[in-house]
PDB file of N, CA and C in Angstrom:
ATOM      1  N   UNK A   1     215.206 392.631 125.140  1.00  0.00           N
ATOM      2  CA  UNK A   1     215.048 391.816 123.958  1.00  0.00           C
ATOM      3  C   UNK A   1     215.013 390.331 124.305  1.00  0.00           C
ATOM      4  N   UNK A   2     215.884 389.902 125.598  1.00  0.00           N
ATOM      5  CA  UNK A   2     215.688 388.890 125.432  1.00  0.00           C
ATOM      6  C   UNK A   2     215.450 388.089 127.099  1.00  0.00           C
ATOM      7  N   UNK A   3     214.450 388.820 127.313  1.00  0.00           N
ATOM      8  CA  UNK A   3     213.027 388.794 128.667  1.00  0.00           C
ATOM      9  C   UNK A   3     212.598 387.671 128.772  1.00  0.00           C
ATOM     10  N   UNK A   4     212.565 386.719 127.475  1.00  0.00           N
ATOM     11  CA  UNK A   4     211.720 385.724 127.856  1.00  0.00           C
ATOM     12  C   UNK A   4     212.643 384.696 128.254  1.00  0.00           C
ATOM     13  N   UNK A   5     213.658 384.678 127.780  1.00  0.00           N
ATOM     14  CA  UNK A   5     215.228 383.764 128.504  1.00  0.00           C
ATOM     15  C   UNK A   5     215.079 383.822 129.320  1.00  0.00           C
ATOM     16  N   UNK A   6     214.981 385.246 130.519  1.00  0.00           N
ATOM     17  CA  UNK A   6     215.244 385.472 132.175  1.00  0.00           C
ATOM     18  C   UNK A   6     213.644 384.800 132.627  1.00  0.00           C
ATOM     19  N   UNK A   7     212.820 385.388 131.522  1.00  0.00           N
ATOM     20  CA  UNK A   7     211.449 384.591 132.527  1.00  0.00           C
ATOM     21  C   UNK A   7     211.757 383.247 132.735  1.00  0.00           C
ATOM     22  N   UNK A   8     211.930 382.830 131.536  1.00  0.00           N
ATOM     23  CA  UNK A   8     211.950 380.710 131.344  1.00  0.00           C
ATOM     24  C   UNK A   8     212.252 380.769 132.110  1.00  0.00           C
ATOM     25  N   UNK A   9     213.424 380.747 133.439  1.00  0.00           N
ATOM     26  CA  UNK A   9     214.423 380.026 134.149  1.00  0.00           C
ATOM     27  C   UNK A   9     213.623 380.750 135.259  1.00  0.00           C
ATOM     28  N   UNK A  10     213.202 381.972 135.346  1.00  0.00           N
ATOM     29  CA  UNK A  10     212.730 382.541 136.963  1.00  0.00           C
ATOM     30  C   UNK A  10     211.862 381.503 137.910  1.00  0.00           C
ATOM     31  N   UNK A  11     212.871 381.747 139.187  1.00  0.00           N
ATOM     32  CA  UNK A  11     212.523 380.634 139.729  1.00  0.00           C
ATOM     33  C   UNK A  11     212.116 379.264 139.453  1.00  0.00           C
ATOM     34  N   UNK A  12     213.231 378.858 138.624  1.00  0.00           N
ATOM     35  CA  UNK A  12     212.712 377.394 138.257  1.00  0.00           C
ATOM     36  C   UNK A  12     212.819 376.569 139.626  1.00  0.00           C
ATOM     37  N   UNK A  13     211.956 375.313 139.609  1.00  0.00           N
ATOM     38  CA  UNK A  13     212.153 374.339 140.727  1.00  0.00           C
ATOM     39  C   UNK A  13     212.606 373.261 140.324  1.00  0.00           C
ATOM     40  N   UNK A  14     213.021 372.665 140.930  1.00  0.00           N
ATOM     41  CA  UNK A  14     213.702 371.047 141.060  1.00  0.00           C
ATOM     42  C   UNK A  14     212.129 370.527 140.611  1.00  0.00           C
ATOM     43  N   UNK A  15     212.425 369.647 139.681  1.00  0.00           N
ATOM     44  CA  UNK A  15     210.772 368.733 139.455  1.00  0.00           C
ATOM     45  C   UNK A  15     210.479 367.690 140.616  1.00  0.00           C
ATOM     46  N   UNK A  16     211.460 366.830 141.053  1.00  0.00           N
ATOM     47  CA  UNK A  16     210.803 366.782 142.397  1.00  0.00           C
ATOM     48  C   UNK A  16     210.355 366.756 143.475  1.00  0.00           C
ATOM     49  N   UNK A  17     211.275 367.939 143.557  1.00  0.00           N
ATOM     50  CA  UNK A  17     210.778 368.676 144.806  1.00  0.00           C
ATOM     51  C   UNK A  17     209.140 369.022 144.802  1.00  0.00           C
ATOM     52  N   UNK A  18     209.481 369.599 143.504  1.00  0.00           N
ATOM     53  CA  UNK A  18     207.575 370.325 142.879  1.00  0.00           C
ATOM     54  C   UNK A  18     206.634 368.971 143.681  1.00  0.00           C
ATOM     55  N   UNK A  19     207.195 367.610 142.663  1.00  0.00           N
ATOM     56  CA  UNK A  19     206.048 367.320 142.736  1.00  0.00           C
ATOM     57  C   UNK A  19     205.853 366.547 144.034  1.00  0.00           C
ATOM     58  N   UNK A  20     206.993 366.368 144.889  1.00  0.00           N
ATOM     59  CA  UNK A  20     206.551 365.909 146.529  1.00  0.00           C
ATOM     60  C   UNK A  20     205.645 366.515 147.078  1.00  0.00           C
ATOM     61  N   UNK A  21     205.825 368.065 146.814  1.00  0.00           N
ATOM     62  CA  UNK A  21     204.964 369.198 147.401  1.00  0.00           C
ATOM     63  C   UNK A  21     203.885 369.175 146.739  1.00  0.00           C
ATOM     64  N   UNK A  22     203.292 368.954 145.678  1.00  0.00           N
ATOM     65  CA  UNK A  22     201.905 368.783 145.048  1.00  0.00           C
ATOM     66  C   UNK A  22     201.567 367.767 146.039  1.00  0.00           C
ATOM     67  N   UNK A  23     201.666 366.597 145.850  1.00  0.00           N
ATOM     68  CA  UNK A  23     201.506 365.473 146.223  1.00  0.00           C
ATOM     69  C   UNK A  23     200.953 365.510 147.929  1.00  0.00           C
ATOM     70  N   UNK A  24     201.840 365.972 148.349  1.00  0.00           N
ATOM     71  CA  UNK A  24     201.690 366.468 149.784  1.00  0.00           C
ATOM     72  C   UNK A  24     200.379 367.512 150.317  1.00  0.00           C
ATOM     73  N   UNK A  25     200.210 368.208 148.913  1.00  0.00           N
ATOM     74  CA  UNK A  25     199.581 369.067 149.059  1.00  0.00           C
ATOM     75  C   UNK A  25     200.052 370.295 150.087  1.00  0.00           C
ATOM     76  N   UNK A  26     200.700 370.661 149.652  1.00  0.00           N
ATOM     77  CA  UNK A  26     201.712 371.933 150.332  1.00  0.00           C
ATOM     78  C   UNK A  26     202.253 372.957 149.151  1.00  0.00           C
ATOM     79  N   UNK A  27     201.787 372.569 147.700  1.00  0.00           N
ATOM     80  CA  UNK A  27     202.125 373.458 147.045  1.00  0.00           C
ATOM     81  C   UNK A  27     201.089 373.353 145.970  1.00  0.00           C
ATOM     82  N   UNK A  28     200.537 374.269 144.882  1.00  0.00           N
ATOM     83  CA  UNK A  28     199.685 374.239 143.852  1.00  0.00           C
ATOM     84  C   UNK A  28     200.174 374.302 142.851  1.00  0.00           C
ATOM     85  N   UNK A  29     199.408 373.336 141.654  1.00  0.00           N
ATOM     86  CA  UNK A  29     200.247 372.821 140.428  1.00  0.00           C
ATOM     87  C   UNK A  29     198.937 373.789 139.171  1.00  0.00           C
ATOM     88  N   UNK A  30     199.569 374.887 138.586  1.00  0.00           N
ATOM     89  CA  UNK A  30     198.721 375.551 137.747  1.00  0.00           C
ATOM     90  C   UNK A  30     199.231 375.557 136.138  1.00  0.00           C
ATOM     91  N   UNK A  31     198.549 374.835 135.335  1.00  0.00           N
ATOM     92  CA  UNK A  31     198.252 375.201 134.183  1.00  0.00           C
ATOM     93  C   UNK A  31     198.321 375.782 133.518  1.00  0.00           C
ATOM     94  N   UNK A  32     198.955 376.802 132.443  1.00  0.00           N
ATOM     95  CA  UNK A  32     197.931 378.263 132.479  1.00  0.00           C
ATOM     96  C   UNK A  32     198.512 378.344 130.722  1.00  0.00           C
ATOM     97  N   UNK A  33     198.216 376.947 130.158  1.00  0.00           N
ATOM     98  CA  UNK A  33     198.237 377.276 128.629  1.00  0.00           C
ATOM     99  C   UNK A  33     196.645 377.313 128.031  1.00  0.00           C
ATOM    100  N   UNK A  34     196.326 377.197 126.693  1.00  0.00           N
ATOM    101  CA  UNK A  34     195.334 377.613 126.735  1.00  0.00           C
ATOM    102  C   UNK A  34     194.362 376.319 126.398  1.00  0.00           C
ATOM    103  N   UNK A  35     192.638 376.656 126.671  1.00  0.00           N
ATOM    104  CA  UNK A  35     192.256 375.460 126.797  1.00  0.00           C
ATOM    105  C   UNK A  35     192.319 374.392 125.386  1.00  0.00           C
ATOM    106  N   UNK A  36     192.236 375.165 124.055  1.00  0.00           N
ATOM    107  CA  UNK A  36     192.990 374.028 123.229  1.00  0.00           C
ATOM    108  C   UNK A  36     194.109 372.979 123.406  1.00  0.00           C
ATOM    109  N   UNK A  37     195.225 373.753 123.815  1.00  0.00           N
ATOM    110  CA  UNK A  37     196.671 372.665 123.919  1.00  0.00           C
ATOM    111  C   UNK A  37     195.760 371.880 125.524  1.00  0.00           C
ATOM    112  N   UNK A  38     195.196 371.876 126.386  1.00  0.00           N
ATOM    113  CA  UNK A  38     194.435 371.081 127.674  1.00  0.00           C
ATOM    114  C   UNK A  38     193.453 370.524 127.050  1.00  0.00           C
ATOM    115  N   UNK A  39     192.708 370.254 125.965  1.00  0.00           N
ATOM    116  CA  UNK A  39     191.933 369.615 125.157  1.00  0.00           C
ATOM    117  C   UNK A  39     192.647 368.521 124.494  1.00  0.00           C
ATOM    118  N   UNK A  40     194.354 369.033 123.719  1.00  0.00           N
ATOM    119  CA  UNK A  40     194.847 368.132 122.890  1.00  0.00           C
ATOM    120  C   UNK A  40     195.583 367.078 123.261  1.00  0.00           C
ATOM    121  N   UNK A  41     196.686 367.648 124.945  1.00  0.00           N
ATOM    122  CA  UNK A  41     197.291 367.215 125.598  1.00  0.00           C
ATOM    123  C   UNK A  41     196.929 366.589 126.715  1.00  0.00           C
ATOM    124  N   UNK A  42     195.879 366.965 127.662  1.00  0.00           N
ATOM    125  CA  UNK A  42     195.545 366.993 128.889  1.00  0.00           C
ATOM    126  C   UNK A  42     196.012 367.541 129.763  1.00  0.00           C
ATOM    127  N   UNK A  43     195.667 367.254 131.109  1.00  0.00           N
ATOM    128  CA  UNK A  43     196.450 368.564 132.085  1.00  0.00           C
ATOM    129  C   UNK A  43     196.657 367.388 133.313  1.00  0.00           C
ATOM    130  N   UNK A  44     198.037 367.685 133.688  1.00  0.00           N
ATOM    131  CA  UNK A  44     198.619 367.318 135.061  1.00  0.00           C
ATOM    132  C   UNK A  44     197.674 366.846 136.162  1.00  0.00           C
ATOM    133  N   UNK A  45     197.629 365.946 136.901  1.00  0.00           N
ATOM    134  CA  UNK A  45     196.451 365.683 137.104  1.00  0.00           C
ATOM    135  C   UNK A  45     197.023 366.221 138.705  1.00  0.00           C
ATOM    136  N   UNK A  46     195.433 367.170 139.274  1.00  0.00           N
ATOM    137  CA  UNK A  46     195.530 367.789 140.299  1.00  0.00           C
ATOM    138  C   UNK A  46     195.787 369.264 140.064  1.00  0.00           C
ATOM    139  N   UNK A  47     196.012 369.539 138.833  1.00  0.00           N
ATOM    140  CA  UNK A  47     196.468 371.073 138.409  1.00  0.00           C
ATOM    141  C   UNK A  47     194.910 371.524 138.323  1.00  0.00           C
ATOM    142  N   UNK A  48     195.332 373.067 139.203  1.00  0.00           N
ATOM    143  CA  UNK A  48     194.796 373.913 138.539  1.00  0.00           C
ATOM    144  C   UNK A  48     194.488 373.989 136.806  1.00  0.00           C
ATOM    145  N   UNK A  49     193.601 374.564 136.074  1.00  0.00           N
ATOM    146  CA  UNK A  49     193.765 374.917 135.106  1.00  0.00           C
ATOM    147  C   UNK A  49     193.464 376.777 134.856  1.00  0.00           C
ATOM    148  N   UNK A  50     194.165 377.586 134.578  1.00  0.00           N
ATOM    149  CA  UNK A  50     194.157 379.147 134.727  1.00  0.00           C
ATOM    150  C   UNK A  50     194.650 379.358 133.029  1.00  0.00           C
ATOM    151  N   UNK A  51     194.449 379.898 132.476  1.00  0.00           N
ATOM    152  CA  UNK A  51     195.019 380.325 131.094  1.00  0.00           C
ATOM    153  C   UNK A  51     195.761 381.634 131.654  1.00  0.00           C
ATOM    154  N   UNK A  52     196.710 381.668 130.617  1.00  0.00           N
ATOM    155  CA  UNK A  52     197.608 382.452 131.397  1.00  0.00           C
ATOM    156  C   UNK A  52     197.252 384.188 130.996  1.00  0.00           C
ATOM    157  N   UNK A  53     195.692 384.443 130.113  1.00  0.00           N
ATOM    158  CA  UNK A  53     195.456 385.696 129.986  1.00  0.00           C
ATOM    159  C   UNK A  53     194.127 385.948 130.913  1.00  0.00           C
ATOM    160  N   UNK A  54     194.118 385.186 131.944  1.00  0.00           N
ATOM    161  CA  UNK A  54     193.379 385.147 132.683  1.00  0.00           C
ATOM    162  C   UNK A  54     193.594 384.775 134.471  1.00  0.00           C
ATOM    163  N   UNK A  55     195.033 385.083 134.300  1.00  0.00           N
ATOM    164  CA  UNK A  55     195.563 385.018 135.490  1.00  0.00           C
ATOM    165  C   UNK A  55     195.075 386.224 136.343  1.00  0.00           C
ATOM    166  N   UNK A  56     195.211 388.049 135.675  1.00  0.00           N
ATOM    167  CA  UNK A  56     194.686 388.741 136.545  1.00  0.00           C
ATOM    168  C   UNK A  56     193.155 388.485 137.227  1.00  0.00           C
ATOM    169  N   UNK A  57     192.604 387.627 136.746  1.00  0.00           N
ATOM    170  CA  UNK A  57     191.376 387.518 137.713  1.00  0.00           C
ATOM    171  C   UNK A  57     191.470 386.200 138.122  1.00  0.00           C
ATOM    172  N   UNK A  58     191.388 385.537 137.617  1.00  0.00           N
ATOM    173  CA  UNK A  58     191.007 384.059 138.278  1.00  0.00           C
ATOM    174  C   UNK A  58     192.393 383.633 139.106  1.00  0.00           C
ATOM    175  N   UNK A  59     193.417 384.309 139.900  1.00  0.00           N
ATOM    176  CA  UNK A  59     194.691 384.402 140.935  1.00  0.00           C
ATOM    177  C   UNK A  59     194.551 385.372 141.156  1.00  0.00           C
ATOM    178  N   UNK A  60     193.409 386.365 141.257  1.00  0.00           N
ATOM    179  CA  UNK A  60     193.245 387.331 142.214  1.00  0.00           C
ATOM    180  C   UNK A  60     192.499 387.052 143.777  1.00  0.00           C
ATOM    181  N   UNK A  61     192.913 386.349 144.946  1.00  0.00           N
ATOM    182  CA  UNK A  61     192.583 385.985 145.779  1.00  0.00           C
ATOM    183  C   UNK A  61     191.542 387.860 146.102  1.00  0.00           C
ATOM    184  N   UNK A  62     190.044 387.089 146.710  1.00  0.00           N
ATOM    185  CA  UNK A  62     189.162 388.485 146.590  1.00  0.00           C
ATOM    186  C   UNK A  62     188.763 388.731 145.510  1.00  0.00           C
ATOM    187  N   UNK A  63     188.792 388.416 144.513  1.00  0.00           N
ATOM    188  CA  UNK A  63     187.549 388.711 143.125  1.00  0.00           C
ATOM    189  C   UNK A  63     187.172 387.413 143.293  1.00  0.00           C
ATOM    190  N   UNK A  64     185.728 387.980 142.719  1.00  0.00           N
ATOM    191  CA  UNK A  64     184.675 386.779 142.621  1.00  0.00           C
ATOM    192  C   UNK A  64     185.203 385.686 141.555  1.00  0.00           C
ATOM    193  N   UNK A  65     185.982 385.845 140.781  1.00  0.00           N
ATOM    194  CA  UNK A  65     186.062 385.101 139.675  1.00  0.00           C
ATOM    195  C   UNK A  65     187.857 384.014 139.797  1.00  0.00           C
ATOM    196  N   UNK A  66     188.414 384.282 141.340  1.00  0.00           N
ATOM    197  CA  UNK A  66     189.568 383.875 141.678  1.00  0.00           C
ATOM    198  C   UNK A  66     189.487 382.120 141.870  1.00  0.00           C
ATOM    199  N   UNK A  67     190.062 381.168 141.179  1.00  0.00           N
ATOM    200  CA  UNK A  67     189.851 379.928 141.759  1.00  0.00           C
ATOM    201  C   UNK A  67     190.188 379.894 143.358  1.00  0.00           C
ATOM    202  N   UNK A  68     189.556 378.500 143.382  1.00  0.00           N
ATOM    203  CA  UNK A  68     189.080 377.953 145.311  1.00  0.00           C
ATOM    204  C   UNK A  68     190.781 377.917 145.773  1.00  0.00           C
ATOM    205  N   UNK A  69     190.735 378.125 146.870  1.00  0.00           N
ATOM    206  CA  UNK A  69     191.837 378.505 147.675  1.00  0.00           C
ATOM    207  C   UNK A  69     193.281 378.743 147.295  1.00  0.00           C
ATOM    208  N   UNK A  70     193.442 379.945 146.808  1.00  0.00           N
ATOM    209  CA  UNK A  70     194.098 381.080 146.210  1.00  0.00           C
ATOM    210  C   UNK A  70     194.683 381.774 146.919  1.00  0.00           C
ATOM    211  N   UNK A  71     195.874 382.049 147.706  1.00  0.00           N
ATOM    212  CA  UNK A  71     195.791 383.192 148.517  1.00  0.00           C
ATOM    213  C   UNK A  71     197.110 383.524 148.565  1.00  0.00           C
ATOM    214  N   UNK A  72     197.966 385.057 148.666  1.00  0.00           N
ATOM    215  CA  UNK A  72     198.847 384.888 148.307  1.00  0.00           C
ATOM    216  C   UNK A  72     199.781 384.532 149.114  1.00  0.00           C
ATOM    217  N   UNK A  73     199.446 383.655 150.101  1.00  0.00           N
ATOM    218  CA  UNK A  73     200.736 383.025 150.594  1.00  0.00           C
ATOM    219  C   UNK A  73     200.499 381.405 149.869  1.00  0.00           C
ATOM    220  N   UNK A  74     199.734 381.144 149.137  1.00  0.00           N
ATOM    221  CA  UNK A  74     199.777 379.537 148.874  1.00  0.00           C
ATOM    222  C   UNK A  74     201.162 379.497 147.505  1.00  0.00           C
ATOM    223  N   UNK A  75     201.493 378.287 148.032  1.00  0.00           N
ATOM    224  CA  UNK A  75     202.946 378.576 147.515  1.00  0.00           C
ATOM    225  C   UNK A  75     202.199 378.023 145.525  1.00  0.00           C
ATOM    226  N   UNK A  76     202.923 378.253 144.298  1.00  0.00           N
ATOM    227  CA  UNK A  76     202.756 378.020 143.295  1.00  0.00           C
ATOM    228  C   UNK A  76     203.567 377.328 142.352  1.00  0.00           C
ATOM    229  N   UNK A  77     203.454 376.562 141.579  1.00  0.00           N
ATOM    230  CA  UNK A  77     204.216 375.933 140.733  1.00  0.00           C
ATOM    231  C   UNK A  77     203.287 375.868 139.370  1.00  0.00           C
ATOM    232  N   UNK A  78     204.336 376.882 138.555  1.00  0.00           N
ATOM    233  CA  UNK A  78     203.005 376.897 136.922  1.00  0.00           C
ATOM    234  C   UNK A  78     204.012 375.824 135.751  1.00  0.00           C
ATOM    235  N   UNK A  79     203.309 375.796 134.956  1.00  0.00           N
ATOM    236  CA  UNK A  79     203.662 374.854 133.389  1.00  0.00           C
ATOM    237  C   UNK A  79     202.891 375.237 132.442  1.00  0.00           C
ATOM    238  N   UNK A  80     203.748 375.093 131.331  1.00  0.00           N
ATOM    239  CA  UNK A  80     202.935 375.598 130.024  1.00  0.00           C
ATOM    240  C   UNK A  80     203.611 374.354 129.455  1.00  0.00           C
ATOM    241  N   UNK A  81     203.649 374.900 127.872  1.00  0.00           N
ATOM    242  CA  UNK A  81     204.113 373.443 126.959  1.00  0.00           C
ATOM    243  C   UNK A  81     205.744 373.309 127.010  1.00  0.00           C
ATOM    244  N   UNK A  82     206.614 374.808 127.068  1.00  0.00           N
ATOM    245  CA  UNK A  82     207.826 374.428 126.811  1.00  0.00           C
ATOM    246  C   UNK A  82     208.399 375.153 128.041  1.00  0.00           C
ATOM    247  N   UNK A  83     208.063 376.069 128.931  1.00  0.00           N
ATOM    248  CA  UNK A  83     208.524 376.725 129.919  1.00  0.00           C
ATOM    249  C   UNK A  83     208.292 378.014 130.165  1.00  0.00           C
ATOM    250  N   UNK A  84     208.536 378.495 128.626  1.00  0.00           N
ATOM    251  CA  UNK A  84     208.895 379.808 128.394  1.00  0.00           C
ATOM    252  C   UNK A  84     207.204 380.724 129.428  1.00  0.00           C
ATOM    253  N   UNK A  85     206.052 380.350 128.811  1.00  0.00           N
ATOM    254  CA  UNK A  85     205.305 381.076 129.524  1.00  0.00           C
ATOM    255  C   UNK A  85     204.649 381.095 130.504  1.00  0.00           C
ATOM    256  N   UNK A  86     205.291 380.024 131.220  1.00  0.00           N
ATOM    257  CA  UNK A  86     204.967 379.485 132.906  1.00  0.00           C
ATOM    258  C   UNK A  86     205.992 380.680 133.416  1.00  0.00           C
ATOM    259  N   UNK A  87     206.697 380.629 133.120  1.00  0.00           N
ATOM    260  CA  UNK A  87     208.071 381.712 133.388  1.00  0.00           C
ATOM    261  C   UNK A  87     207.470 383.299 133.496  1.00  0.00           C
ATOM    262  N   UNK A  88     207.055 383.653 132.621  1.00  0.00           N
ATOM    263  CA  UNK A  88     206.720 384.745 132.384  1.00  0.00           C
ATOM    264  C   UNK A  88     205.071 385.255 133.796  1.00  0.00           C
ATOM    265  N   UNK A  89     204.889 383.948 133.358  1.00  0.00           N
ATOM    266  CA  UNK A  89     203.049 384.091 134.306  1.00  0.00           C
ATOM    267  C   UNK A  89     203.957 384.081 135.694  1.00  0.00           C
ATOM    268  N   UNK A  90     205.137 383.326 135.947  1.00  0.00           N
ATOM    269  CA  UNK A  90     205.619 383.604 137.290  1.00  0.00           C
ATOM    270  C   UNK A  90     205.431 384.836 137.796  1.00  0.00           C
ATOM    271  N   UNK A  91     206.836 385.205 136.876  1.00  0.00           N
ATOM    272  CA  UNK A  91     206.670 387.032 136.963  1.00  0.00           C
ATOM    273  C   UNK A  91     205.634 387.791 137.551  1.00  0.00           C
ATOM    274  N   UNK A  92     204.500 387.490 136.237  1.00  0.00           N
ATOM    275  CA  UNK A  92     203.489 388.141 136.640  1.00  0.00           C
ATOM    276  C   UNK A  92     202.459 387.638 137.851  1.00  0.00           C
ATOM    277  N   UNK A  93     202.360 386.403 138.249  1.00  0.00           N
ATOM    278  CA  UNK A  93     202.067 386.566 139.807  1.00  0.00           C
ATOM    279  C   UNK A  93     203.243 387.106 141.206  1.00  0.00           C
ATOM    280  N   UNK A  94     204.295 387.089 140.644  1.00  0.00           N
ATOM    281  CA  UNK A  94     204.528 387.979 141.856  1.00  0.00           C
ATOM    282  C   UNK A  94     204.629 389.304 142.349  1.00  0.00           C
ATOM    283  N   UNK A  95     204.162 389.935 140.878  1.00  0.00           N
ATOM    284  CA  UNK A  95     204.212 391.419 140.897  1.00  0.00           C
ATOM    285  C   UNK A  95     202.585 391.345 141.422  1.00  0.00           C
ATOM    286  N   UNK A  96     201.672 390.445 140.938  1.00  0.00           N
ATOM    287  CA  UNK A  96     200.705 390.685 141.791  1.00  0.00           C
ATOM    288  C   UNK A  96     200.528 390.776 143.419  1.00  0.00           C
ATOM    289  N   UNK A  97     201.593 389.826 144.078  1.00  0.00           N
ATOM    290  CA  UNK A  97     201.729 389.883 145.466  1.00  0.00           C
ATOM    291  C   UNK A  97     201.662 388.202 145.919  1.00  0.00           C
ATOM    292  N   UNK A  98     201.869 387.099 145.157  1.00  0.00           N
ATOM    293  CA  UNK A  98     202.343 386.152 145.265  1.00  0.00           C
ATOM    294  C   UNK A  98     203.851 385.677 146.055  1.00  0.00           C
ATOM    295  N   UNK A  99     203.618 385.368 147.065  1.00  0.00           N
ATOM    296  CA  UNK A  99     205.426 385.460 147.732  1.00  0.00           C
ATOM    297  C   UNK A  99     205.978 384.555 147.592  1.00  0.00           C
ATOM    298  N   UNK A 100     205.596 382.626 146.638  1.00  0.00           N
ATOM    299  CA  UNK A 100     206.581 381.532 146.287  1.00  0.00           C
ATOM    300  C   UNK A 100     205.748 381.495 145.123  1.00  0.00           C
ATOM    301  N   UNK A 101     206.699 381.725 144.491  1.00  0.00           N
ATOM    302  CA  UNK A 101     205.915 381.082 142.884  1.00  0.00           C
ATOM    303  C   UNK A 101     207.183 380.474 142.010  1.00  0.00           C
ATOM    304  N   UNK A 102     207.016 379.439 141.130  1.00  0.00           N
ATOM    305  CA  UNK A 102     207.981 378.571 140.404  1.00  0.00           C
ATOM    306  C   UNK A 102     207.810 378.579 139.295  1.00  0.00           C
ATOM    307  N   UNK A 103     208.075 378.203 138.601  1.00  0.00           N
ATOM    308  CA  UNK A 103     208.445 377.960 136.681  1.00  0.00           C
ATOM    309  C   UNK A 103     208.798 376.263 136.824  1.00  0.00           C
ATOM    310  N   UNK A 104     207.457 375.848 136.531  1.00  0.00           N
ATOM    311  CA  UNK A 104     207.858 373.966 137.143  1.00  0.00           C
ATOM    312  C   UNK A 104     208.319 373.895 135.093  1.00  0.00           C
ATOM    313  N   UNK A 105     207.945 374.451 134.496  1.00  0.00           N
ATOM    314  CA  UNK A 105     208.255 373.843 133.026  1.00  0.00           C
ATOM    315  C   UNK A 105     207.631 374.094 132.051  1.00  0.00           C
ATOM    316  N   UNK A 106     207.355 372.620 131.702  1.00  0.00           N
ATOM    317  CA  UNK A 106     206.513 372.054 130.573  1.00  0.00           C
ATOM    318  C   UNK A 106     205.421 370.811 131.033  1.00  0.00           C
ATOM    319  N   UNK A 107     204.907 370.633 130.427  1.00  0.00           N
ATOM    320  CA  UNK A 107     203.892 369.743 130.589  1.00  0.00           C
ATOM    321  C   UNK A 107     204.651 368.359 130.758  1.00  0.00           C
ATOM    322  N   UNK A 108     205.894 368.387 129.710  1.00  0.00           N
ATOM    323  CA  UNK A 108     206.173 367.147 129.720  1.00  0.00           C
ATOM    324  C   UNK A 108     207.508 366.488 131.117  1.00  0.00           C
ATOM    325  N   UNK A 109     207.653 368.125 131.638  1.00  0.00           N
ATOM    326  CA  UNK A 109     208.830 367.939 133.009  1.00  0.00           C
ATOM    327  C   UNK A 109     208.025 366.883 134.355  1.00  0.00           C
ATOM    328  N   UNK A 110     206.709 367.370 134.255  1.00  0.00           N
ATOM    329  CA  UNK A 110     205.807 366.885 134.955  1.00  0.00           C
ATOM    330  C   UNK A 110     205.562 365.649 134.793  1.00  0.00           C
ATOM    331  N   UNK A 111     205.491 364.306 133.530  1.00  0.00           N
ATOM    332  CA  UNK A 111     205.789 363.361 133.008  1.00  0.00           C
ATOM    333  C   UNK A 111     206.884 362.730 133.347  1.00  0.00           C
ATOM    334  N   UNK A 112     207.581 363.413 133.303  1.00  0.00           N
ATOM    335  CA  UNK A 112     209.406 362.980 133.278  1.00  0.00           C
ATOM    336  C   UNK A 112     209.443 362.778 135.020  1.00  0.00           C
ATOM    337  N   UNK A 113     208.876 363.160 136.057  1.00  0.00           N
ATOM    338  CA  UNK A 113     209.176 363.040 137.422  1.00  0.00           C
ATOM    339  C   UNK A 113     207.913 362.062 137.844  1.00  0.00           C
ATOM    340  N   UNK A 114     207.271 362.055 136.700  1.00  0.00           N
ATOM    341  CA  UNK A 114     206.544 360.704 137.916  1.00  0.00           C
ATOM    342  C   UNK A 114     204.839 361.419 137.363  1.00  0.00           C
ATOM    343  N   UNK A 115     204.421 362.466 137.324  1.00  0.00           N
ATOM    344  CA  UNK A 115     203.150 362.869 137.250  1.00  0.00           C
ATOM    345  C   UNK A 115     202.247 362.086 136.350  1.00  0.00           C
ATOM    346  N   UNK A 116     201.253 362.026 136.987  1.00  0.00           N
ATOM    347  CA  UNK A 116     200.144 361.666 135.989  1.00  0.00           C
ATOM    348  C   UNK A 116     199.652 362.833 134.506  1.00  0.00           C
ATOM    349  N   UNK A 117     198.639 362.588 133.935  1.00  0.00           N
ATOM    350  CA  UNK A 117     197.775 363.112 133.013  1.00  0.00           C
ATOM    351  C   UNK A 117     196.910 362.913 132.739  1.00  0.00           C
ATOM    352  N   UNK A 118     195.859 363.767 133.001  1.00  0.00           N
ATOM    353  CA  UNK A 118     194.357 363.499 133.039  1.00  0.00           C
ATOM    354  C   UNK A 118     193.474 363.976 131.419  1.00  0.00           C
ATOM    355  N   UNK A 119     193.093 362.908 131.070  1.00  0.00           N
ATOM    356  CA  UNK A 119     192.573 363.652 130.010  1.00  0.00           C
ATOM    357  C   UNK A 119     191.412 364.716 130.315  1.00  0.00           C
ATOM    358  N   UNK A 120     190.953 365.727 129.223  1.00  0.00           N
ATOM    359  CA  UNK A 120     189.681 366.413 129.397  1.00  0.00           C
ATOM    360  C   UNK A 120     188.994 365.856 128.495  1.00  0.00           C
TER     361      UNK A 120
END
């Protein structure tokens, strides 16, 4: 009943740790709300953008339809608007075979440590 509590927090990261490692480029910063709220808000600049009902293909490293360098050792850090379903998409990339994946937040944790925002 109350799954999405344990997702929010799964594997949360330190924000900036996250974002040294973006920055560095040693870790990937993914998106995965949908493209309305990335229309209204904008998106993290350097993020991936993945909607998060479209994670089984486009983070399937090997389908044609997987974004550019994907693989499941590249380490991950997702965000949605409040946490809760960055959390959950965690989950579900590591049951895909993802071996570091994070719950960086919200859009606005990413703000709060220093990140930019790119409009679309």
């Amino acid at each position: 009943m109350f799954n999405f509590i344990k997702a929010m927090s799964a594997g949360k990261i330190d924000t900036g740790e996250a974002v040294a490692r973006i920055k560095a480029g040693t870790m990937t910063l993914i998106d995965i709300r949908d493209p309305g709220e990335v229309q209204a808000s904008g998106i993290a600049s350097g993020a991936l953008h993945i909607p998060m009902g479209q994670l089984p293909t486009r983070a399937r490293p090997g389908h044609k339809d997987c974004a550019s360098g994907l693989t499941f050792d590249t380490p991950l850090a997702l965000y949605c608007a409040s946490g809760a379903r960055s959390g959950m998409a965690a989950q579900t990339l590591r049951k895909m075979g993802y071996k570091e994946v994070h719950n960086f937040g919200a859009l606005t944790d990413w703000q709060r440590a220093g990140g930019m925002i790119t409009n679309i």
